[in-house]
PDB file of N, CA and C in Angstrom:
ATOM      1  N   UNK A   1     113.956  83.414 112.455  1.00  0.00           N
ATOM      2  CA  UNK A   1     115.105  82.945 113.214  1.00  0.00           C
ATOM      3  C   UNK A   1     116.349  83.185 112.366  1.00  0.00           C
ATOM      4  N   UNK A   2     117.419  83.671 112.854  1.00  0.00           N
ATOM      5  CA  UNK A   2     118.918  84.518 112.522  1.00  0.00           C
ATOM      6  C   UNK A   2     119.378  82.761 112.654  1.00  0.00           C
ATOM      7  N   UNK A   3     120.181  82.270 111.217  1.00  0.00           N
ATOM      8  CA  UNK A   3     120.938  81.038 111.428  1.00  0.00           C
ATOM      9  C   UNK A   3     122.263  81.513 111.871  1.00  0.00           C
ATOM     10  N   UNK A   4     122.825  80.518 112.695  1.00  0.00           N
ATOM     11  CA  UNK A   4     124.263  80.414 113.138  1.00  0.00           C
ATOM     12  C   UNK A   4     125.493  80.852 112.499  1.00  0.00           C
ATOM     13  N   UNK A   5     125.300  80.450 110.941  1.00  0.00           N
ATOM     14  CA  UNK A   5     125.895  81.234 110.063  1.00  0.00           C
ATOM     15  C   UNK A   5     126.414  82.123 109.721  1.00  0.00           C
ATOM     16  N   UNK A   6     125.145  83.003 109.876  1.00  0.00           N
ATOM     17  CA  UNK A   6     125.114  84.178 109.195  1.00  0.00           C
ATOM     18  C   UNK A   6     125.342  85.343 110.791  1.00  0.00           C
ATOM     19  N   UNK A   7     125.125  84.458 112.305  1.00  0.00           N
ATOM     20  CA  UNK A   7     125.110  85.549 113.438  1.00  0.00           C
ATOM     21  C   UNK A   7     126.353  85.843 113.897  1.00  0.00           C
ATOM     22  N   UNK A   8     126.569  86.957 114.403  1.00  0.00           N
ATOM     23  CA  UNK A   8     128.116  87.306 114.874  1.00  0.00           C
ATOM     24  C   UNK A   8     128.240  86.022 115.956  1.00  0.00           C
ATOM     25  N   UNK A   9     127.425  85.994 117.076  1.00  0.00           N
ATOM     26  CA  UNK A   9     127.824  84.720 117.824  1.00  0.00           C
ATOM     27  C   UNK A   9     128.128  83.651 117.508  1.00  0.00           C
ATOM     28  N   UNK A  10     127.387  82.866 115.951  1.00  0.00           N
ATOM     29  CA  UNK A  10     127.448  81.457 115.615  1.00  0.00           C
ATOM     30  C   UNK A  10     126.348  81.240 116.660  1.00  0.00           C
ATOM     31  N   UNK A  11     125.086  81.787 116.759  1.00  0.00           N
ATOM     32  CA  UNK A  11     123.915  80.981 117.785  1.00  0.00           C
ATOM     33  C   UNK A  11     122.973  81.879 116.861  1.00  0.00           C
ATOM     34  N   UNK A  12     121.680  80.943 117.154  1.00  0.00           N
ATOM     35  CA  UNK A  12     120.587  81.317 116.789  1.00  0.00           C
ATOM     36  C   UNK A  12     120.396  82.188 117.651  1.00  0.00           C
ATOM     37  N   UNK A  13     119.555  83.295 116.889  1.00  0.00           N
ATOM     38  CA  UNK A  13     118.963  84.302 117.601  1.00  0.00           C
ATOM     39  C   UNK A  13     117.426  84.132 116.754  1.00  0.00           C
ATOM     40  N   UNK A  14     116.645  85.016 117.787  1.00  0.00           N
ATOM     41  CA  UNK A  14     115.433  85.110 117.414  1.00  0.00           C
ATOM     42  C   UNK A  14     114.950  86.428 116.928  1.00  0.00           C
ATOM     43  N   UNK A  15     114.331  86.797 115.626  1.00  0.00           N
ATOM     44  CA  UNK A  15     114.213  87.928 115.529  1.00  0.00           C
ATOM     45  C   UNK A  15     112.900  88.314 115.279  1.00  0.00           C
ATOM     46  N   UNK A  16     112.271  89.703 115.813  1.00  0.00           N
ATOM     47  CA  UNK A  16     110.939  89.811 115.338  1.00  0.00           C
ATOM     48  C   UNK A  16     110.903  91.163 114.175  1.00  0.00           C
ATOM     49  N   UNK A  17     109.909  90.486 113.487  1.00  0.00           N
ATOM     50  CA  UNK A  17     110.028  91.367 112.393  1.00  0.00           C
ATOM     51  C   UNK A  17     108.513  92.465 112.975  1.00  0.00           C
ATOM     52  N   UNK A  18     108.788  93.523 113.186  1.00  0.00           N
ATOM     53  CA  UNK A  18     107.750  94.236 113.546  1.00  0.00           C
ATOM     54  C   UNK A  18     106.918  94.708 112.293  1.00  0.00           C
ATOM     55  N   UNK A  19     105.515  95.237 112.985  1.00  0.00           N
ATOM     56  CA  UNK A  19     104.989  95.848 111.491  1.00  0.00           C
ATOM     57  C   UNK A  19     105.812  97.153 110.436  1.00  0.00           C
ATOM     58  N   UNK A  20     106.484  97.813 111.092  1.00  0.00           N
ATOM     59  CA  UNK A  20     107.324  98.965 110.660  1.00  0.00           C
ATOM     60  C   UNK A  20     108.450  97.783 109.601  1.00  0.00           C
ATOM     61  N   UNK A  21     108.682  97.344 110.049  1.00  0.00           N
ATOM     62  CA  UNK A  21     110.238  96.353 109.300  1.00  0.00           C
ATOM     63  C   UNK A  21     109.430  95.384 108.456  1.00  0.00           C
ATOM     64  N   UNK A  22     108.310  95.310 108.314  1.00  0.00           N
ATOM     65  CA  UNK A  22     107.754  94.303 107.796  1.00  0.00           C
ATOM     66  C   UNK A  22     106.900  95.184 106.081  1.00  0.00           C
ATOM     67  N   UNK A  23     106.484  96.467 107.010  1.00  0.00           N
ATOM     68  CA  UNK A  23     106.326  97.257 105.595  1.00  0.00           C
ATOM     69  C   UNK A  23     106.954  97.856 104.826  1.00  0.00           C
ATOM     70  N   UNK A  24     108.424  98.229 105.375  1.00  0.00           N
ATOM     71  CA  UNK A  24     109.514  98.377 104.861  1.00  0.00           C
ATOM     72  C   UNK A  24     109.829  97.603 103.934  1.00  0.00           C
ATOM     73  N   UNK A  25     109.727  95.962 104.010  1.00  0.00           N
ATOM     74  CA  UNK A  25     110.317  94.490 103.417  1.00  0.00           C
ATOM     75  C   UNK A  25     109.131  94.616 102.540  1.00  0.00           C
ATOM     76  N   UNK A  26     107.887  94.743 102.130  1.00  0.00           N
ATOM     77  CA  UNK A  26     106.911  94.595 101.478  1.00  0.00           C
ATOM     78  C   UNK A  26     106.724  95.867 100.464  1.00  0.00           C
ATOM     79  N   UNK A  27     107.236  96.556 100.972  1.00  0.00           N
ATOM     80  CA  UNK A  27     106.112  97.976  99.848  1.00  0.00           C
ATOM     81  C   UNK A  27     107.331  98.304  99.122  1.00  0.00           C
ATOM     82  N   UNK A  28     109.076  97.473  98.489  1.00  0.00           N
ATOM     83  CA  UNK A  28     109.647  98.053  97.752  1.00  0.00           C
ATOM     84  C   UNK A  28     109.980  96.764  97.216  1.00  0.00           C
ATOM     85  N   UNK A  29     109.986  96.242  95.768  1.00  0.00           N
ATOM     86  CA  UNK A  29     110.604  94.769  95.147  1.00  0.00           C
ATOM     87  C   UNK A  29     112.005  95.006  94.552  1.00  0.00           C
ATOM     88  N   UNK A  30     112.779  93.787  94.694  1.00  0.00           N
ATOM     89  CA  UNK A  30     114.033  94.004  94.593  1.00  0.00           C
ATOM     90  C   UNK A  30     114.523  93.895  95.601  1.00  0.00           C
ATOM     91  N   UNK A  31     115.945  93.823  95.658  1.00  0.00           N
ATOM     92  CA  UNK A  31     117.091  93.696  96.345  1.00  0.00           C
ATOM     93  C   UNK A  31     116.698  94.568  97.780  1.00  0.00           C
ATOM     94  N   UNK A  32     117.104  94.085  99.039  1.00  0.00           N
ATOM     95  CA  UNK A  32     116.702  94.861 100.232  1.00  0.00           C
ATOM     96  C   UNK A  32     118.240  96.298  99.749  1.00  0.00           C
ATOM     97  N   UNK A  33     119.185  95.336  99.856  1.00  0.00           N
ATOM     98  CA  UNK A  33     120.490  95.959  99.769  1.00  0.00           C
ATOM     99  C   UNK A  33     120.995  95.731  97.909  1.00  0.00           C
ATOM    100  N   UNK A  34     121.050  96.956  97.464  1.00  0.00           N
ATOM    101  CA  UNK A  34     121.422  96.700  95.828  1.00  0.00           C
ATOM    102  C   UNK A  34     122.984  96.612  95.990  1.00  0.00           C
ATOM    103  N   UNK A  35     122.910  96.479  95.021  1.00  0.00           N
ATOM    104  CA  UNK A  35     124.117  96.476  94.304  1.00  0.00           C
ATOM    105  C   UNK A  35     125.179  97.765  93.977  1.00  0.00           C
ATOM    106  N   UNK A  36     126.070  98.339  95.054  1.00  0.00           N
ATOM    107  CA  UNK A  36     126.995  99.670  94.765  1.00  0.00           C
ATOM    108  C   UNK A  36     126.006 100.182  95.998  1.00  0.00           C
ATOM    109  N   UNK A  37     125.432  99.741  97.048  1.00  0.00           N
ATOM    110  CA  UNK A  37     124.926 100.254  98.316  1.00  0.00           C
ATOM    111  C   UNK A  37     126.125 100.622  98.967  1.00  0.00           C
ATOM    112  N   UNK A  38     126.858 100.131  99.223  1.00  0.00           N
ATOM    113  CA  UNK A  38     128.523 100.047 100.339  1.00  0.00           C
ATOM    114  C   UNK A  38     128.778 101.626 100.138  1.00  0.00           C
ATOM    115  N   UNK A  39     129.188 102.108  98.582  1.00  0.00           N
ATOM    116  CA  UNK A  39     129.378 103.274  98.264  1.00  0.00           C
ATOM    117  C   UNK A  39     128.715 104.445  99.025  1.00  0.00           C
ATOM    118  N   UNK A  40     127.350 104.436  98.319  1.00  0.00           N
ATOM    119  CA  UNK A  40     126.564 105.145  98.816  1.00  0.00           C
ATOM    120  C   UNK A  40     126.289 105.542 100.544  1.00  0.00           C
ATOM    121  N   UNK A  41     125.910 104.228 101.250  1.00  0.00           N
ATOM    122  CA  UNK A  41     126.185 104.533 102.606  1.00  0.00           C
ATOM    123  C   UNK A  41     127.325 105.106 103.624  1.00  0.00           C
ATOM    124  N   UNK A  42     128.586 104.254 102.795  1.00  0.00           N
ATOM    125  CA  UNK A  42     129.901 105.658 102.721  1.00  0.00           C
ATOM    126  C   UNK A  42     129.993 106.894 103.171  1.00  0.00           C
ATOM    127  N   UNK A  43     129.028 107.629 101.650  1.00  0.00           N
ATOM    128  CA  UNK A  43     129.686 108.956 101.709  1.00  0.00           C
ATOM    129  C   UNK A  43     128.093 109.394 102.435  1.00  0.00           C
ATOM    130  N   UNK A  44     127.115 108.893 103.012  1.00  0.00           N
ATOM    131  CA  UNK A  44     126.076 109.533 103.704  1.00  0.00           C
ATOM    132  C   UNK A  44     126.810 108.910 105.153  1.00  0.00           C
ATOM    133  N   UNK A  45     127.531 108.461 105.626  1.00  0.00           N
ATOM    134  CA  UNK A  45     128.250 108.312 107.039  1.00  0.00           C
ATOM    135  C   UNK A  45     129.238 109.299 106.881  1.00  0.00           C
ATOM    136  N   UNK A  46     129.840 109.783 105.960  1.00  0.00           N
ATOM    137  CA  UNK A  46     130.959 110.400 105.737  1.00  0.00           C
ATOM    138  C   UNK A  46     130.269 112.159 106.054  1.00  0.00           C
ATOM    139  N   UNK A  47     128.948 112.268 105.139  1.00  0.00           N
ATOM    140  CA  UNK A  47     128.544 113.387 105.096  1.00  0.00           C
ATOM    141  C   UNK A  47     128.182 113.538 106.489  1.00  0.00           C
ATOM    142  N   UNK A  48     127.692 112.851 107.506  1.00  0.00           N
ATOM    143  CA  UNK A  48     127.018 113.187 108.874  1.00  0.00           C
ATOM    144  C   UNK A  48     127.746 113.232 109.598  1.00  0.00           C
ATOM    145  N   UNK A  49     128.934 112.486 109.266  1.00  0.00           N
ATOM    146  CA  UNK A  49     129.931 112.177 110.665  1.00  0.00           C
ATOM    147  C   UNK A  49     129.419 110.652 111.426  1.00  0.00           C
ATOM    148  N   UNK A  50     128.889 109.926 111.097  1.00  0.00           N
ATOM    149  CA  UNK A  50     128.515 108.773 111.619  1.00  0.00           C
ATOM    150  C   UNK A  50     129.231 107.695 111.559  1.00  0.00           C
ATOM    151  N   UNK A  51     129.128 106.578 112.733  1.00  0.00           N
ATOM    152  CA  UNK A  51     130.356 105.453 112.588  1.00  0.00           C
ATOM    153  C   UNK A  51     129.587 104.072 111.571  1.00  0.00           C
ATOM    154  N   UNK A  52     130.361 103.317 111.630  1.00  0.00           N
ATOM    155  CA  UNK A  52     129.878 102.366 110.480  1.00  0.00           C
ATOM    156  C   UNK A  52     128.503 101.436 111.492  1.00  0.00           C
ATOM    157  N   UNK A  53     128.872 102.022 112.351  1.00  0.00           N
ATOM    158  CA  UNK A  53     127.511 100.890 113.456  1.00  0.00           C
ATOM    159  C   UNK A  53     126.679 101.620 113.685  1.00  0.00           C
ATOM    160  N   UNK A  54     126.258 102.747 113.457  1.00  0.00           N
ATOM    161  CA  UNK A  54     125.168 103.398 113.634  1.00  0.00           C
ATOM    162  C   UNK A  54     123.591 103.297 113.298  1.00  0.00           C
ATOM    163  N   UNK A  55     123.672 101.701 112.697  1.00  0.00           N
ATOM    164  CA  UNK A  55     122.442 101.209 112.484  1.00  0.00           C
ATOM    165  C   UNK A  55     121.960 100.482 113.751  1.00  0.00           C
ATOM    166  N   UNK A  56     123.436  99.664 114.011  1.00  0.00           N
ATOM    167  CA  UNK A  56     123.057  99.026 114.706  1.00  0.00           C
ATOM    168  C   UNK A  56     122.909  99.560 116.506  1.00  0.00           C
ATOM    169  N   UNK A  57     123.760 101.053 116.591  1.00  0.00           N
ATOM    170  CA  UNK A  57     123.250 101.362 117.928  1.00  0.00           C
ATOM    171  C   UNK A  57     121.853 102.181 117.706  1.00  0.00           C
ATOM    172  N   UNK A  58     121.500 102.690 117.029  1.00  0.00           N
ATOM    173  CA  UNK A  58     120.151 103.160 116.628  1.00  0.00           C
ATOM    174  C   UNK A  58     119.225 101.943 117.426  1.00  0.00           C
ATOM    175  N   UNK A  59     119.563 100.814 116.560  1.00  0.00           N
ATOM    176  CA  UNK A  59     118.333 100.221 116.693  1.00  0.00           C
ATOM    177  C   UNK A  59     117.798  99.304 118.812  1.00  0.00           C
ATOM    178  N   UNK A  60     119.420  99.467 119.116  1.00  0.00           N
ATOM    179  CA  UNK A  60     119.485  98.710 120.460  1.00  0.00           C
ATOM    180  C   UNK A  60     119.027 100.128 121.390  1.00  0.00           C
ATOM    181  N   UNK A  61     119.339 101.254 120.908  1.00  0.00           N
ATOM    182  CA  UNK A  61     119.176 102.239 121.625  1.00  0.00           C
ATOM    183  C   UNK A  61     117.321 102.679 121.978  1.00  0.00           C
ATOM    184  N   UNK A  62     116.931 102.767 120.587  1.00  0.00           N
ATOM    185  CA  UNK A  62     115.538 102.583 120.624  1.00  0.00           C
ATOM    186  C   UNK A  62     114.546 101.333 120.787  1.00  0.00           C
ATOM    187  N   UNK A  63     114.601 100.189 120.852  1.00  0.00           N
ATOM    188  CA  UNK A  63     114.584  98.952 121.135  1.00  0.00           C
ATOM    189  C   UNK A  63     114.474  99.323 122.603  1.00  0.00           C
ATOM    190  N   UNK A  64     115.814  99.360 123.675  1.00  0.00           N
ATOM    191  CA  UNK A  64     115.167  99.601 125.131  1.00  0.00           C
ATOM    192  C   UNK A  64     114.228 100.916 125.376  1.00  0.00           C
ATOM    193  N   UNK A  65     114.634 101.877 124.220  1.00  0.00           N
ATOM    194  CA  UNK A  65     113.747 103.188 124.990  1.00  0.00           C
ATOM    195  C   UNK A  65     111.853 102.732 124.764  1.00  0.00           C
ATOM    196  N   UNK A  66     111.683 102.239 123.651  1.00  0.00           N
ATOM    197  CA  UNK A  66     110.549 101.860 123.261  1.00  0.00           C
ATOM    198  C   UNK A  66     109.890 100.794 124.340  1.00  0.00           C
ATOM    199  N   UNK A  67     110.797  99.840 124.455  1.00  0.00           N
ATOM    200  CA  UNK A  67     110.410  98.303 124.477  1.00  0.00           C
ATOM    201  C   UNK A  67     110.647  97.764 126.074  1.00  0.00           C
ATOM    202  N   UNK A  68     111.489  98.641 126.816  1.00  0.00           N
ATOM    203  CA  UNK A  68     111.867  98.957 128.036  1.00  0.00           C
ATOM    204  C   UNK A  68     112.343  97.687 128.350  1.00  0.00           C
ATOM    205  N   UNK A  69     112.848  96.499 127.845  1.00  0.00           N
ATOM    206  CA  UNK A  69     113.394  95.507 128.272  1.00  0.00           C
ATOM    207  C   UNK A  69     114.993  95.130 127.475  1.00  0.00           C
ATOM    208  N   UNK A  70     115.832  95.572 128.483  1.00  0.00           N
ATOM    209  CA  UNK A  70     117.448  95.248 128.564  1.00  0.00           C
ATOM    210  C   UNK A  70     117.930  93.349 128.011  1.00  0.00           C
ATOM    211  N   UNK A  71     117.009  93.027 128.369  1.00  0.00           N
ATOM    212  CA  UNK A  71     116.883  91.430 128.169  1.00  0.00           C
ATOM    213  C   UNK A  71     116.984  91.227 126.574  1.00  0.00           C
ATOM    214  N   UNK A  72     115.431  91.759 126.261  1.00  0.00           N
ATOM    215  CA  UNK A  72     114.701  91.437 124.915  1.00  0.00           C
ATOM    216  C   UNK A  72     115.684  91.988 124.236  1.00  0.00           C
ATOM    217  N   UNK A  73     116.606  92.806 124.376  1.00  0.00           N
ATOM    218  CA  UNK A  73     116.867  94.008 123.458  1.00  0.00           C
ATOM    219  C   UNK A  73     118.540  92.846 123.017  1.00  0.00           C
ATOM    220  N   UNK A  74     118.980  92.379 124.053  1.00  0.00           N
ATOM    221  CA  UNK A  74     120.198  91.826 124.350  1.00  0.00           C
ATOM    222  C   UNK A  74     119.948  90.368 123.237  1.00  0.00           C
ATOM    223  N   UNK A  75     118.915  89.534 123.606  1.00  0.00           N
ATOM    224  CA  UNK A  75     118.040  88.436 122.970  1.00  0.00           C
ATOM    225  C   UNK A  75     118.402  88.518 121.510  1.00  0.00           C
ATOM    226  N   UNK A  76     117.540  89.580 121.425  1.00  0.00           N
ATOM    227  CA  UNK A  76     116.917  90.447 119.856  1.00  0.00           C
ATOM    228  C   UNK A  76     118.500  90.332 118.920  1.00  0.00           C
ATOM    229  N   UNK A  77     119.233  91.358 119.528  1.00  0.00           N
ATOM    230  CA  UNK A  77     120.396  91.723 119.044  1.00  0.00           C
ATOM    231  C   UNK A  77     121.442  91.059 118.736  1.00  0.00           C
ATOM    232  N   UNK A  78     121.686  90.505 120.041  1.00  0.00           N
ATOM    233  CA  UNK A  78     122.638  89.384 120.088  1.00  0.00           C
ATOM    234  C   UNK A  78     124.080  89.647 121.015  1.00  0.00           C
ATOM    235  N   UNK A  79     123.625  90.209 121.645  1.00  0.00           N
ATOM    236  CA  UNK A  79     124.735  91.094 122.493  1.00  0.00           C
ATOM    237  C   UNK A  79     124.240  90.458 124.497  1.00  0.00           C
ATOM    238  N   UNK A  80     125.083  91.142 125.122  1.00  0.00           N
ATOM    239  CA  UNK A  80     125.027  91.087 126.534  1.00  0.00           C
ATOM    240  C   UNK A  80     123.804  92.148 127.125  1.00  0.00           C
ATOM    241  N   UNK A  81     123.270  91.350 128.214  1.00  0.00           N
ATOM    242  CA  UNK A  81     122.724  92.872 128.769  1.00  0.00           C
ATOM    243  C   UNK A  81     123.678  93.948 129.187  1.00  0.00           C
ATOM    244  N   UNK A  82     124.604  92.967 129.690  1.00  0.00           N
ATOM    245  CA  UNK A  82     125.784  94.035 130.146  1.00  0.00           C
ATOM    246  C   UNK A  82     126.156  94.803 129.509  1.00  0.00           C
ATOM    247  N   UNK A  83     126.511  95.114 128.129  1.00  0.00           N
ATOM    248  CA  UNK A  83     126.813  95.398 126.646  1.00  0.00           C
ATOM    249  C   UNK A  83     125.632  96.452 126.566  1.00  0.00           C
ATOM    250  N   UNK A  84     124.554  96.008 126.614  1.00  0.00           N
ATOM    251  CA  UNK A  84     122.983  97.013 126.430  1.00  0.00           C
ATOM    252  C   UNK A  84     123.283  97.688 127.352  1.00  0.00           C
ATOM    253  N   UNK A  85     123.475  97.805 128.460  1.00  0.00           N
ATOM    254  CA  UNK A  85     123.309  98.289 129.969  1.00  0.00           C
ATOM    255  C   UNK A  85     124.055  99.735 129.822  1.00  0.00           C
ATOM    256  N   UNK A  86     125.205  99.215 129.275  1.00  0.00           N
ATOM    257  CA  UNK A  86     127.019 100.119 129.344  1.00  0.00           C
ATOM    258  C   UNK A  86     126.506 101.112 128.178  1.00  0.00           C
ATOM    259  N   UNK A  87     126.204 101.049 127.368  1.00  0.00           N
ATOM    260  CA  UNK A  87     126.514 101.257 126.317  1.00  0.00           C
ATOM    261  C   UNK A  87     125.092 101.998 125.838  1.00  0.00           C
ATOM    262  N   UNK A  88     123.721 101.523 125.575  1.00  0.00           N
ATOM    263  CA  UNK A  88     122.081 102.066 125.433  1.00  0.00           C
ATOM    264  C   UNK A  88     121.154 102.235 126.533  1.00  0.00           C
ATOM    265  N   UNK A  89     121.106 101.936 127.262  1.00  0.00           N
ATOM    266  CA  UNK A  89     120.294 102.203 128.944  1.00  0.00           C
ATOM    267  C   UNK A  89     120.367 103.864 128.444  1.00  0.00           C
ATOM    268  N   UNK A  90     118.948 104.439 128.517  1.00  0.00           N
ATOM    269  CA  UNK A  90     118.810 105.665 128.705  1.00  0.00           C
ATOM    270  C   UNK A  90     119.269 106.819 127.934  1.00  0.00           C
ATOM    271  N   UNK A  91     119.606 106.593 126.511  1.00  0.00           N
ATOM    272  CA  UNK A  91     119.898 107.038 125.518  1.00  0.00           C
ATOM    273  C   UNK A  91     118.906 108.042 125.186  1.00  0.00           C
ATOM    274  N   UNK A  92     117.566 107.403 124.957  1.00  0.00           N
ATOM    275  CA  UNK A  92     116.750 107.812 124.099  1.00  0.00           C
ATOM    276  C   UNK A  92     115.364 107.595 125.033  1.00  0.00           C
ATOM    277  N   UNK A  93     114.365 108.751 124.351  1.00  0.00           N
ATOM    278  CA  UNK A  93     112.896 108.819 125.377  1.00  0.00           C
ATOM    279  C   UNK A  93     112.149 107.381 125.252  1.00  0.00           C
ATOM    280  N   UNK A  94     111.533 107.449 125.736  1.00  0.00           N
ATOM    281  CA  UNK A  94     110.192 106.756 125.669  1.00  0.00           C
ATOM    282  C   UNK A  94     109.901 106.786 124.479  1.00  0.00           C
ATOM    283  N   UNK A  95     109.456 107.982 124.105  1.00  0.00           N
ATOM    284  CA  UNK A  95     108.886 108.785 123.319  1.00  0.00           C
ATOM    285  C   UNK A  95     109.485 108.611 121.999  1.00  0.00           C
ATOM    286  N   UNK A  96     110.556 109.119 122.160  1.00  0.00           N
ATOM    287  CA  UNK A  96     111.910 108.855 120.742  1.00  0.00           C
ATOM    288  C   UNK A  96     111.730 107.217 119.956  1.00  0.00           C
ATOM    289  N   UNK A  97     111.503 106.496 121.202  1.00  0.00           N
ATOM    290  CA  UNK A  97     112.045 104.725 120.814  1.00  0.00           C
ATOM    291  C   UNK A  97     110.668 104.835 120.275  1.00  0.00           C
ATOM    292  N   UNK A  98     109.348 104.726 120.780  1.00  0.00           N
ATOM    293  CA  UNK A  98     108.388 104.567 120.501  1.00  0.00           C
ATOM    294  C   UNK A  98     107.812 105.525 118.829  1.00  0.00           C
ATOM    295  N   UNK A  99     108.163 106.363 118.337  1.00  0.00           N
ATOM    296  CA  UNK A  99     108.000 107.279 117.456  1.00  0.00           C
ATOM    297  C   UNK A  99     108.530 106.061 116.285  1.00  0.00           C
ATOM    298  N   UNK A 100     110.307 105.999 116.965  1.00  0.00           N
ATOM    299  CA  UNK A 100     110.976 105.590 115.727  1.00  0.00           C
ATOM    300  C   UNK A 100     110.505 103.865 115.425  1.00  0.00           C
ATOM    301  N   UNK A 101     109.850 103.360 115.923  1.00  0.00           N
ATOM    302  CA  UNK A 101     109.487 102.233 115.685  1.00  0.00           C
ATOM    303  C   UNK A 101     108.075 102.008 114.856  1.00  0.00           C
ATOM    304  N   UNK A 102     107.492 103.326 114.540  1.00  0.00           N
ATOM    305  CA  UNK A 102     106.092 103.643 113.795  1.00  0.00           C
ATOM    306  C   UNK A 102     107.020 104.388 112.827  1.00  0.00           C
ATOM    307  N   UNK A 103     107.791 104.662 112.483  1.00  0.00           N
ATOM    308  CA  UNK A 103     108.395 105.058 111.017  1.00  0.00           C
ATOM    309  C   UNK A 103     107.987 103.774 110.072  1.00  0.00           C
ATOM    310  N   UNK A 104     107.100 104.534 108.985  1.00  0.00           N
ATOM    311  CA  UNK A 104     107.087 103.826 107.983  1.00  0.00           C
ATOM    312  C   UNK A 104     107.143 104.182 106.943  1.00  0.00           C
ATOM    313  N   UNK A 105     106.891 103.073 105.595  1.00  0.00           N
ATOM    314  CA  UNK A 105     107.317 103.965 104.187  1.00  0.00           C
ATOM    315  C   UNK A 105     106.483 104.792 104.061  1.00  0.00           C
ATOM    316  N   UNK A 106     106.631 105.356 102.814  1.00  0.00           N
ATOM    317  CA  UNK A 106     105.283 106.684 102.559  1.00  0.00           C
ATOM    318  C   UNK A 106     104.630 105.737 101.559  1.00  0.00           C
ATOM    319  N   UNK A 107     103.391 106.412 101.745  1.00  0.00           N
ATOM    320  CA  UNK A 107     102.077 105.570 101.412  1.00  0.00           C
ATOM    321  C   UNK A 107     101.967 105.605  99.889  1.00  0.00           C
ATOM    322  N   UNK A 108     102.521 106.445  99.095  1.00  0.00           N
ATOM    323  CA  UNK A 108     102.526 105.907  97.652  1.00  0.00           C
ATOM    324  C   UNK A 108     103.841 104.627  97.337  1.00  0.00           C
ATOM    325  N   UNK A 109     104.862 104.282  98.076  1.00  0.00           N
ATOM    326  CA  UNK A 109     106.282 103.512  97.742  1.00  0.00           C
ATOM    327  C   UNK A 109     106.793 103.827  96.450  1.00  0.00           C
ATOM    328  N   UNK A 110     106.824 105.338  96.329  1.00  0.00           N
ATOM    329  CA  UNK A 110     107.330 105.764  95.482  1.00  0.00           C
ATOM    330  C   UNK A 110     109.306 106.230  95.797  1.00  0.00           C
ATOM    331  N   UNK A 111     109.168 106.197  96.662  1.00  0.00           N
ATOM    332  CA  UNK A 111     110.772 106.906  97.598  1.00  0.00           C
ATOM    333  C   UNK A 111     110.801 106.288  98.825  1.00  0.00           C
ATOM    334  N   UNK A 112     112.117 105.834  98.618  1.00  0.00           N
ATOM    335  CA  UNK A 112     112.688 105.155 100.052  1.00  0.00           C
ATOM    336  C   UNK A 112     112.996 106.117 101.116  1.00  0.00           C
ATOM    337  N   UNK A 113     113.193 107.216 101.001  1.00  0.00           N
ATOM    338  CA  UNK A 113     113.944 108.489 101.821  1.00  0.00           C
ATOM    339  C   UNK A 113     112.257 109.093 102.469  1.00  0.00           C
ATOM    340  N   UNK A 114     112.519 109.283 103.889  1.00  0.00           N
ATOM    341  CA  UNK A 114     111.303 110.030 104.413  1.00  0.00           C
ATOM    342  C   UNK A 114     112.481 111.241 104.901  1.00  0.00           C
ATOM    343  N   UNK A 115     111.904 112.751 104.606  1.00  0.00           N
ATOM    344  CA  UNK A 115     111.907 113.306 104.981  1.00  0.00           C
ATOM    345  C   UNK A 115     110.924 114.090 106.614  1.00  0.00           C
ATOM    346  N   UNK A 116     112.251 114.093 107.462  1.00  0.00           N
ATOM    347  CA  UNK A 116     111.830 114.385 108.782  1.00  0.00           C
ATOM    348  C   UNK A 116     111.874 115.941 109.175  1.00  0.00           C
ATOM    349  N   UNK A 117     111.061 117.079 109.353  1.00  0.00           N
ATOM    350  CA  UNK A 117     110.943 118.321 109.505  1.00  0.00           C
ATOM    351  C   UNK A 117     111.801 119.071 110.355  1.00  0.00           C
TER     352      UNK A 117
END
């Protein structure tokens, strides 16, 4: 559970930690986010052309393509369906949402970076 605090709304939200996000959180010790991260993510948004929210529409985008519920995704996030609707409705496959939600680390947790072909 997301405290009030820390959520853009000031409301609890509920969050599920899936197995993908859960082996992510387990197979590296230390800091999720280090220290001089800000930098780094910077100039890899800078290098792609990407906006500073691109985590977070990634994840609402694949969330409905996977999970097919506008609701859950709204719940999850913390946003409107209306907001989901306008904005991620139909972004991304089935296929796409469902793939990117079985991304996991590589099986030695030697490197955070998966290379995609």
């Amino acid at each position: 559970m997301c405290a009030p605090r820390i959520s853009k709304t000031h409301d609890y939200r509920q969050i599920i930690v899936r197995d993908n996000l859960r082996a992510w959180l387990t197979t590296f010790p230390g800091d999720i986010l280090p220290k001089g991260f800000e930098r780094e993510v910077k100039d890899i948004r800078e290098k792609f052309g990407l906006s500073k929210d691109v985590l977070r529409h990634t994840f609402f985008s694949m969330h409905v393509a996977a999970f097919k519920s506008v609701g859950e995704a709204a719940l999850e996030g913390g946003n409107t369906e209306a907001v989901i609707k306008k904005h991620y409705l139909n972004l991304s496959s089935y296929t796409e949402g469902a793939q990117f939600w079985k991304i996991m680390p590589p099986a030695t947790g030697e490197e955070k970076v998966i290379h995609f072909p």
